[in-house]
C-alpha atoms as a PDB file:
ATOM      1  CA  UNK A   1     112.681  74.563  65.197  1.00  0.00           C
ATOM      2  CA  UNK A   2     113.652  75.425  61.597  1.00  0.00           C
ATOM      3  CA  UNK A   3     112.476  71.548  60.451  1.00  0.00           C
ATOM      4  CA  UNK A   4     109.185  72.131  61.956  1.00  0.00           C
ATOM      5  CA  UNK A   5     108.876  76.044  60.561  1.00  0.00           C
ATOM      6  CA  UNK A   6     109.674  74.356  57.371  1.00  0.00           C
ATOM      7  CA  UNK A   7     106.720  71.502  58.134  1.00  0.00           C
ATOM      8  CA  UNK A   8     104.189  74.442  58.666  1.00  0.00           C
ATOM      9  CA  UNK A   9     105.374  76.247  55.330  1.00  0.00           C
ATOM     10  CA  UNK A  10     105.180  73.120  53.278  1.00  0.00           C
ATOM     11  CA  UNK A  11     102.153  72.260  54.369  1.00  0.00           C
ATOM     12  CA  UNK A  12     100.183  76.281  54.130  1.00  0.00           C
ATOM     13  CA  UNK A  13     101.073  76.080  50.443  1.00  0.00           C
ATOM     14  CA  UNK A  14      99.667  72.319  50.163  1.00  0.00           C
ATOM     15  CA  UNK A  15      96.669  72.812  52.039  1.00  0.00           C
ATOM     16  CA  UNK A  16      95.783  76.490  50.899  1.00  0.00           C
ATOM     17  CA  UNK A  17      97.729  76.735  47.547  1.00  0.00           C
ATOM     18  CA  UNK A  18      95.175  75.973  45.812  1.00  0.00           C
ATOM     19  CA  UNK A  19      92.657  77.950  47.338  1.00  0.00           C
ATOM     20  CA  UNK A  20      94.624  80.859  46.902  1.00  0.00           C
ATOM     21  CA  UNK A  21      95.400  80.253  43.353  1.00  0.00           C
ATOM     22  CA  UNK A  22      91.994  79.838  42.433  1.00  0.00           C
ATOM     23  CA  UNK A  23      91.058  83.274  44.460  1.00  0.00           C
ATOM     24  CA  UNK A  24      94.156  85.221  42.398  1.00  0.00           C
ATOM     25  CA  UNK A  25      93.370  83.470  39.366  1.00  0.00           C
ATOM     26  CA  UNK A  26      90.681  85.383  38.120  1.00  0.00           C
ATOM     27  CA  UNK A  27      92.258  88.991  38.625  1.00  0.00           C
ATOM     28  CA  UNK A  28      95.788  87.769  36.882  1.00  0.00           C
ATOM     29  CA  UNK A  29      93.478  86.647  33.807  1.00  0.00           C
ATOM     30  CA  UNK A  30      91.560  89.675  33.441  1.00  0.00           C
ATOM     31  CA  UNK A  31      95.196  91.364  33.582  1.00  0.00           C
ATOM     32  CA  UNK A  32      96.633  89.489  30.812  1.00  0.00           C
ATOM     33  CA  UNK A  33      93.156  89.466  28.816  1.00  0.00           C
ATOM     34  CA  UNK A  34      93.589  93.327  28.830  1.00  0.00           C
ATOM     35  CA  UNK A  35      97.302  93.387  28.636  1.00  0.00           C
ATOM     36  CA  UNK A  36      98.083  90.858  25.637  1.00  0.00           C
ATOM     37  CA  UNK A  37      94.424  91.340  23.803  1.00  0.00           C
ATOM     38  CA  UNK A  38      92.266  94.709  24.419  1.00  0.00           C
ATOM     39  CA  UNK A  39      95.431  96.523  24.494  1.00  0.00           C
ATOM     40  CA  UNK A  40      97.801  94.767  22.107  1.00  0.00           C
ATOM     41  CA  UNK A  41     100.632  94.861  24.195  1.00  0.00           C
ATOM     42  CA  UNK A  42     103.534  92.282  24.336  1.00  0.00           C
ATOM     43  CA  UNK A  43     104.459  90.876  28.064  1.00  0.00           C
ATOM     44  CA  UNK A  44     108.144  91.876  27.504  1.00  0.00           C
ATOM     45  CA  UNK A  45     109.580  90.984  31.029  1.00  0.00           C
ATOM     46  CA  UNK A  46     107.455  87.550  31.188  1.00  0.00           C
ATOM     47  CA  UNK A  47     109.716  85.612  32.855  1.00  0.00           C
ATOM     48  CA  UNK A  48     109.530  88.586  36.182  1.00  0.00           C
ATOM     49  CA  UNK A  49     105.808  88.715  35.936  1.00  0.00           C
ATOM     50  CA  UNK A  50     105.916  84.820  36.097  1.00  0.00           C
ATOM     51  CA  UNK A  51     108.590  84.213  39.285  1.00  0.00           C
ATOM     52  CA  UNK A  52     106.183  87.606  40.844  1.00  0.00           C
ATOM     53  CA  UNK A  53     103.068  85.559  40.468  1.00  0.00           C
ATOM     54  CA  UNK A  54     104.405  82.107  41.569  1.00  0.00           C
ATOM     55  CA  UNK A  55     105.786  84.464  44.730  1.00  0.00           C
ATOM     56  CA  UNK A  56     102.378  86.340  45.426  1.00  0.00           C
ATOM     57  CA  UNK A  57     100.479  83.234  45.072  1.00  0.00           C
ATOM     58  CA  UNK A  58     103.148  81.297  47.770  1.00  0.00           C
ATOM     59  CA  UNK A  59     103.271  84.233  49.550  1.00  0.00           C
ATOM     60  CA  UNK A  60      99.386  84.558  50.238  1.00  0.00           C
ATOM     61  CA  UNK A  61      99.153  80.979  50.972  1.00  0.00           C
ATOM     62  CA  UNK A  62     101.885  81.163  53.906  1.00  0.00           C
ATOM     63  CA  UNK A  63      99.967  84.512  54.809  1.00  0.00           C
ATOM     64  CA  UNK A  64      96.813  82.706  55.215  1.00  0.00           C
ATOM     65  CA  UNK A  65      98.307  79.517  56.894  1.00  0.00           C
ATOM     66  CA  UNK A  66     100.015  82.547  59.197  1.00  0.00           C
ATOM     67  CA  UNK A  67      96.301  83.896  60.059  1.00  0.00           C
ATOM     68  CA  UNK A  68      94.885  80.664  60.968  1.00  0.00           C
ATOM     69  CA  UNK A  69      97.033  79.615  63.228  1.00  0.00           C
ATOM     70  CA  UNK A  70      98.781  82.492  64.711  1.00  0.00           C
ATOM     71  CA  UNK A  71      96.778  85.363  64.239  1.00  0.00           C
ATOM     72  CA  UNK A  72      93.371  84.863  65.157  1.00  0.00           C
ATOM     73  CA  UNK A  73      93.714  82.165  68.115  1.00  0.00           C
ATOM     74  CA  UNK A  74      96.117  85.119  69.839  1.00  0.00           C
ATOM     75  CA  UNK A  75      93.485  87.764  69.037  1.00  0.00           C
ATOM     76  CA  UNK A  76      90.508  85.628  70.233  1.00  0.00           C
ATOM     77  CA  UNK A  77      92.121  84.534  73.094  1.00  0.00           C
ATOM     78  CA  UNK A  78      93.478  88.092  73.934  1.00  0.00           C
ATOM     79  CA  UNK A  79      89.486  89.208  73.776  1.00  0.00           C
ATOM     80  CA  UNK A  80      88.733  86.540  75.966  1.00  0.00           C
ATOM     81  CA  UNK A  81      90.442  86.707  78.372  1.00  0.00           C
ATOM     82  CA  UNK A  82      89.969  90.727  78.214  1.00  0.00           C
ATOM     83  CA  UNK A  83      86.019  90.326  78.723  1.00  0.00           C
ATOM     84  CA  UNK A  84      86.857  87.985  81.898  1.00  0.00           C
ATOM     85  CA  UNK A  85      88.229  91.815  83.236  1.00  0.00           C
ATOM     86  CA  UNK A  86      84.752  93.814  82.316  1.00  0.00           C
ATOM     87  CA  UNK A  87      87.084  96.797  82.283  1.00  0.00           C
ATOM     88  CA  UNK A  88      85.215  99.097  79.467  1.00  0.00           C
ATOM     89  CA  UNK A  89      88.833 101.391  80.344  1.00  0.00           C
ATOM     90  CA  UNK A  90      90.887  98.377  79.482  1.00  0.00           C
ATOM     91  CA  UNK A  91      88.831  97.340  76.355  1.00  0.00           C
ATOM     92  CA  UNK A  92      88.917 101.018  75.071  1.00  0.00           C
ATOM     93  CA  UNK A  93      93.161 100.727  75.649  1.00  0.00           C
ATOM     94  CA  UNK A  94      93.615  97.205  73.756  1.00  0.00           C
ATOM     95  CA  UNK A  95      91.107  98.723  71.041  1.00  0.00           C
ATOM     96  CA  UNK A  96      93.471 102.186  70.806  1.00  0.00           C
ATOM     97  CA  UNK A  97      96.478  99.946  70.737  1.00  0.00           C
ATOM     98  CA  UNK A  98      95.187  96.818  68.911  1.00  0.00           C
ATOM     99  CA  UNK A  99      93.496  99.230  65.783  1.00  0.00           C
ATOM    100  CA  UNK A 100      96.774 101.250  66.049  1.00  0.00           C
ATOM    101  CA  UNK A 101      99.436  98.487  65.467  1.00  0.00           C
ATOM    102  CA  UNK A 102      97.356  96.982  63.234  1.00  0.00           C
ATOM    103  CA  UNK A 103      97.270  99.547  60.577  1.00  0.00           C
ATOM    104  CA  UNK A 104     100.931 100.361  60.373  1.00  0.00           C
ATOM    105  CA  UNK A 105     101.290  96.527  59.523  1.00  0.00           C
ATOM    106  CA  UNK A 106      98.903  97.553  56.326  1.00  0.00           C
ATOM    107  CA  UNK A 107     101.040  96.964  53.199  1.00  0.00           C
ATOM    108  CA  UNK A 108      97.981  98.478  51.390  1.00  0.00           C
ATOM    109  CA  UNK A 109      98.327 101.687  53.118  1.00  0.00           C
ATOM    110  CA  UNK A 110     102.050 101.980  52.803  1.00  0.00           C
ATOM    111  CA  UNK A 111     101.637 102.058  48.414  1.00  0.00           C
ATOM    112  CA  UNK A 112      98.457 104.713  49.313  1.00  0.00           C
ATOM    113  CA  UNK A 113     101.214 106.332  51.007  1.00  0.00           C
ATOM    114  CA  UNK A 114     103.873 106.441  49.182  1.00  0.00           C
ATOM    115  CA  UNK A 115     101.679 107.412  46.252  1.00  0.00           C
ATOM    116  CA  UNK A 116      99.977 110.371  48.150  1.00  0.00           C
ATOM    117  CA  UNK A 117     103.075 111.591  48.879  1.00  0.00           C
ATOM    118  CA  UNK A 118     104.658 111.449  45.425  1.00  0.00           C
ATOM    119  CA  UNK A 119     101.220 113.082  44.234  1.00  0.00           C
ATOM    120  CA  UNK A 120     101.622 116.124  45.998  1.00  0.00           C
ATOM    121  CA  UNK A 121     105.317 116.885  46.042  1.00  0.00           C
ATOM    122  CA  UNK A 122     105.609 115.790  49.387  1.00  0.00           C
ATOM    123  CA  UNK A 123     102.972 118.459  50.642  1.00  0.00           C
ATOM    124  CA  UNK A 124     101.190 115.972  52.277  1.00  0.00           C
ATOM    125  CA  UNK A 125     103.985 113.476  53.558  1.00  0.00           C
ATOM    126  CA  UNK A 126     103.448 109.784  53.677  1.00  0.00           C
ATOM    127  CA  UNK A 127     104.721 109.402  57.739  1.00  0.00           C
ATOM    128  CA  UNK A 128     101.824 112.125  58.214  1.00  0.00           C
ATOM    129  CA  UNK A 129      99.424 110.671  56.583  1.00  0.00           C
ATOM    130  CA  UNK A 130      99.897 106.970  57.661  1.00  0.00           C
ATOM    131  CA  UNK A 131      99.707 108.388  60.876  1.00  0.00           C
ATOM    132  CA  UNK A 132      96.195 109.706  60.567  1.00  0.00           C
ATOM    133  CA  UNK A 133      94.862 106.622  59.240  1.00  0.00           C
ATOM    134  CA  UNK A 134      96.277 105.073  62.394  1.00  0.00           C
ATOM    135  CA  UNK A 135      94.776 107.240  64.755  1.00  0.00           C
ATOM    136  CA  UNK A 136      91.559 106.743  63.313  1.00  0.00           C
ATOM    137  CA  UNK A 137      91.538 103.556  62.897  1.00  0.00           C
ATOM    138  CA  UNK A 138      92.646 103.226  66.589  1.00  0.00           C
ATOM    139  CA  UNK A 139      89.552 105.396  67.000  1.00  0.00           C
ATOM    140  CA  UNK A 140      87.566 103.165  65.726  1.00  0.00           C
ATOM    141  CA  UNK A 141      88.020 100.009  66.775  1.00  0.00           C
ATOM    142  CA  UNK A 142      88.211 101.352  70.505  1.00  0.00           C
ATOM    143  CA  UNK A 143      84.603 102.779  70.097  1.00  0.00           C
ATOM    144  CA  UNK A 144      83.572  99.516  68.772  1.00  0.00           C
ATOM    145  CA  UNK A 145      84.826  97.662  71.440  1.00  0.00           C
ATOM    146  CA  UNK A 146      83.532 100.002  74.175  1.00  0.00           C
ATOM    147  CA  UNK A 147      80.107  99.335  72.011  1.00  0.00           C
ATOM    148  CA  UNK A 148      80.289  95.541  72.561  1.00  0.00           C
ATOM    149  CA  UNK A 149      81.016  95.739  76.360  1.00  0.00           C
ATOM    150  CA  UNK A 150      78.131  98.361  77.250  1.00  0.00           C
ATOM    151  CA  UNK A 151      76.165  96.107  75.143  1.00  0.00           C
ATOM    152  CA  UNK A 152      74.750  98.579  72.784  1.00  0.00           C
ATOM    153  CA  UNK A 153      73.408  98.295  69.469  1.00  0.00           C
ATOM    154  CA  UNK A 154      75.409  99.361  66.527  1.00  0.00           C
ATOM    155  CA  UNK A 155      72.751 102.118  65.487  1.00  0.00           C
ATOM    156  CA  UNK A 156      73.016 105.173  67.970  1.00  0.00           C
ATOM    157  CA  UNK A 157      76.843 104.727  67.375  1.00  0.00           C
ATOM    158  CA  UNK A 158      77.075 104.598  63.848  1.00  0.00           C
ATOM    159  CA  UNK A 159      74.642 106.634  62.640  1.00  0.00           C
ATOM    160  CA  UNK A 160      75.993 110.095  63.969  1.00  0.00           C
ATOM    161  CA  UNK A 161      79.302 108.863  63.171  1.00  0.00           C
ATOM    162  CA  UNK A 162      77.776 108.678  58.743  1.00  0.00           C
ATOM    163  CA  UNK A 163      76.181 112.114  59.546  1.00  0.00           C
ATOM    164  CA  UNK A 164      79.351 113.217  60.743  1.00  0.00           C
ATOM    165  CA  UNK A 165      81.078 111.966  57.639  1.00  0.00           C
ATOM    166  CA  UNK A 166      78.443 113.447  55.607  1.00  0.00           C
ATOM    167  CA  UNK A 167      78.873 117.036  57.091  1.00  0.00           C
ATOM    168  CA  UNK A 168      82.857 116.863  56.734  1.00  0.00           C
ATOM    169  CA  UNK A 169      82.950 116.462  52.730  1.00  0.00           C
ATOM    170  CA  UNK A 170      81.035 119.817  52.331  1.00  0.00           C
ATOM    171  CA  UNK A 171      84.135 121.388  54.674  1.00  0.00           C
ATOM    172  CA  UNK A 172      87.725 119.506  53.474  1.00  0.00           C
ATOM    173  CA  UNK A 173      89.315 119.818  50.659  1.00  0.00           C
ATOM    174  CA  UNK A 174      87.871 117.828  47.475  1.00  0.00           C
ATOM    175  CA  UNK A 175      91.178 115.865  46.890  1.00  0.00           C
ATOM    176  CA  UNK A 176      90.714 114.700  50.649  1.00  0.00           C
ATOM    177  CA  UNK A 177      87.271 112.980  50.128  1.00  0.00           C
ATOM    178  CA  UNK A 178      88.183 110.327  47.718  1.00  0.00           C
ATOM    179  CA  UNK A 179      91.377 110.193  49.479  1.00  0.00           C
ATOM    180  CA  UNK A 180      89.385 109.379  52.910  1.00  0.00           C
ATOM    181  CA  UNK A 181      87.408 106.857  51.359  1.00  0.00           C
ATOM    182  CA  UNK A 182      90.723 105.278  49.969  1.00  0.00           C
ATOM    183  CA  UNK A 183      92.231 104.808  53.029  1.00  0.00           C
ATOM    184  CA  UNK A 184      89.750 103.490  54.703  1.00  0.00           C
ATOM    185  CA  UNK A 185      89.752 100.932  52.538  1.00  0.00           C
ATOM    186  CA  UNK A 186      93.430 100.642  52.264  1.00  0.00           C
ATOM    187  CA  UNK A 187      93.515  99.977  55.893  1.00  0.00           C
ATOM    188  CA  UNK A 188      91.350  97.303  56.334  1.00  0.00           C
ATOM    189  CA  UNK A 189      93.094  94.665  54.752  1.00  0.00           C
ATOM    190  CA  UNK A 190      94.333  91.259  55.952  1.00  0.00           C
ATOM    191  CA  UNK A 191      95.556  92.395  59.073  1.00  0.00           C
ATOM    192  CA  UNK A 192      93.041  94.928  60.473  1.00  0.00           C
ATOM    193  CA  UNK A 193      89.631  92.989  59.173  1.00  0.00           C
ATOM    194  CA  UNK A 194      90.571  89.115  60.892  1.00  0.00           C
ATOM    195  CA  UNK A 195      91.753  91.001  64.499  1.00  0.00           C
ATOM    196  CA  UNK A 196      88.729  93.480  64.639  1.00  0.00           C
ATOM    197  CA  UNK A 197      86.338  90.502  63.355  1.00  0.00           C
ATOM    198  CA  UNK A 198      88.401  88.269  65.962  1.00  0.00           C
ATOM    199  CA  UNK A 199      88.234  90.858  68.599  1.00  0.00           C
ATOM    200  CA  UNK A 200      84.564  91.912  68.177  1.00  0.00           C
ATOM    201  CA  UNK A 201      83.382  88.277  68.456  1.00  0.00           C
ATOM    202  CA  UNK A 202      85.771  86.991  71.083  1.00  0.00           C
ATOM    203  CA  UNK A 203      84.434  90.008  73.069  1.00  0.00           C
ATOM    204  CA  UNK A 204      80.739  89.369  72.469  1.00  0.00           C
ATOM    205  CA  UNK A 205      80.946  85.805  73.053  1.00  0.00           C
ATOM    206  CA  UNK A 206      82.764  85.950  76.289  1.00  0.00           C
ATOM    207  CA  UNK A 207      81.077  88.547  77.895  1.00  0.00           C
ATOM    208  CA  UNK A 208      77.568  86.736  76.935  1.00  0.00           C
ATOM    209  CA  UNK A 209      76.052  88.950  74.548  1.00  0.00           C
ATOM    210  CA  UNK A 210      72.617  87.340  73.241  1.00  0.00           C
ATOM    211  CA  UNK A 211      72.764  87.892  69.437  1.00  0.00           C
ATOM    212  CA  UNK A 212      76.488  87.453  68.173  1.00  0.00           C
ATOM    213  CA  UNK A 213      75.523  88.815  64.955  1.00  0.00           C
ATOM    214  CA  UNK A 214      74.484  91.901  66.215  1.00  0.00           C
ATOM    215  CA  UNK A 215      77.080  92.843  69.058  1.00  0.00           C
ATOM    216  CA  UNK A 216      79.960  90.898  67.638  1.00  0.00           C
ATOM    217  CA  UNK A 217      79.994  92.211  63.606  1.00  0.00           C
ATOM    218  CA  UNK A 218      80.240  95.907  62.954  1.00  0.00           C
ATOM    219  CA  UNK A 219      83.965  96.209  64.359  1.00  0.00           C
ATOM    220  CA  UNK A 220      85.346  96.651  60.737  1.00  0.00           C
ATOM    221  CA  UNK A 221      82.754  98.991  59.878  1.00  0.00           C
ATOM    222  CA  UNK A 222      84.141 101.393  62.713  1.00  0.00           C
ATOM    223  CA  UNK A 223      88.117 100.843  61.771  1.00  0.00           C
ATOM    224  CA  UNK A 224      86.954 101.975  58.009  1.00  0.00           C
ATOM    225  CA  UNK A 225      84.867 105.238  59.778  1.00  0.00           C
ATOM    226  CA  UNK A 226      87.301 106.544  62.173  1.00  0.00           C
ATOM    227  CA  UNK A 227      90.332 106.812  59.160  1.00  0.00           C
ATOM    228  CA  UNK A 228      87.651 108.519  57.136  1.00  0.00           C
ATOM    229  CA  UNK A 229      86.888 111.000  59.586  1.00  0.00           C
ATOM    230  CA  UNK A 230      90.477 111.634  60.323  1.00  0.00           C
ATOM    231  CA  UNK A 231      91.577 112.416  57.056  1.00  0.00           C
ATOM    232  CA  UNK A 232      89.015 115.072  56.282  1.00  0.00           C
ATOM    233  CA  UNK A 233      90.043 116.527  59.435  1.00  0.00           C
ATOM    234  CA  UNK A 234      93.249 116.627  58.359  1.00  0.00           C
ATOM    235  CA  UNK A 235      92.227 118.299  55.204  1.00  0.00           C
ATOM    236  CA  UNK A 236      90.604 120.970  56.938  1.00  0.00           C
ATOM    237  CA  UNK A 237      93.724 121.413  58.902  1.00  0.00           C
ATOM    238  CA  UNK A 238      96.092 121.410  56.448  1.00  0.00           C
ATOM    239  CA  UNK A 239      93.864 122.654  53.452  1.00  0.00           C
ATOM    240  CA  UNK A 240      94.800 121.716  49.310  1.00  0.00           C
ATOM    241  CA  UNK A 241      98.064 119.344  49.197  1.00  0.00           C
ATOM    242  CA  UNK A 242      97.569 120.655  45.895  1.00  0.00           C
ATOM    243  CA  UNK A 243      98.405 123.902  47.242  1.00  0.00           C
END
């Protein structure tokens, strides 16, 4: 068992090494174009950044390797084999708990977390706020889902749900806006986006739908709504974290 884990490592950073290093190539040159020229500033602890880059760009390739063949096949073959049920009740429940889980595995949202919390003195705490995101997210993906089995269109979902946004912002808190906005995007990341994309189109492919662009796509876009709506809810609640 450890020879062949070893096998499957070796060969993610073989086969998608490169791939990965050409995707984080551009953002680490822009860094040290900025860093060593625009800004003048000397790369004191080079030989950190270097072993932290080598890592990251290992890491990501493992990550990826991780997705392909772990990930994805369990999620699509978890949608399956929940559109074989029909159960809208059941699809809502693996949506809840599959949007849910998902979001506390975010490693995004845990640094929007942490730096929330350090922003405001702890006045909005980082367990809290995580939390949120979670629910909405779990939200989100559960309404999509339930979407996909009644076999409606995205439209008459997602359009109240913007207007809904929309009316929010004029009520919370201004530091919650671009804080909503953040975490939506903070929570879907590389775990949330491949499950909801894998669930959404393992759903509308098993249960038959006719146009898998239109009933199997727009899971992602309800995982980034339902944290949005949360946290402005939560900053009508709570009020300033400001104070």
């Amino acid at each position: 068992m450890p020879v062949e884990l070893l096998r499957t490592v070796l060969e993610a950073v073989k086969n998608t090494g490169s791939g990965t290093l050409r995707s984080v190539a551009p953002i680490i040159g822009i860094l040290l174009i900025f860093h060593l020229i625009v800004l003048r500033e000397p790369l004191r602890n080079w030989k950190e950044v270097s072993i932290g880059l080598l890592l990251t760009v290992i890491g990501l390739a493992i990550f990826l390797k991780g997705l392909e063949i772990g990930l994805l096949p369990l999620g699509e073959s978890a949608s399956g084999a929940l559109a074989q049920r029909g159960s809208l009740v059941l699809a809502v429940v693996f949506g809840l708990t599959l949007g849910y889980g998902a979001t506390l595995s975010e490693p995004a949202l845990a640094i929007l977390a942490e730096r929330v919390e350090d922003l405001t003195a702890g006045a909005l705490g980082a367990t809290v706020f995580v939390q949120t995101v979670a629910v909405g997210v779990a939200l989100g993906v559960a309404v999509g889902a339930a979407r996909i089995v009644l076999g409606v269109e995205i439209t008459p979902f997602f359009i109240p749900a913007l207007a809904l946004v929309i009316v929010l912002t004029f009520f919370a808190p201004e530091r919650y806006t671009g804080l909503a906005f953040d975490a939506a995007l903070a929570t879907t990341g590389p775990v949330t986006v491949p499950l909801a994309i894998a669930l959404g189109s393992g759903l509308a492919l098993a249960l038959g739908r006719g146009d898998i662009l239109v009933f199997g796509f727009g899971l992602v876009a309800f995982a980034a709504l339902g944290p949005i709506l949360c946290v402005l809810i939560l900053g009508i609640i709570l009020g300033d974290p400001a104070g």
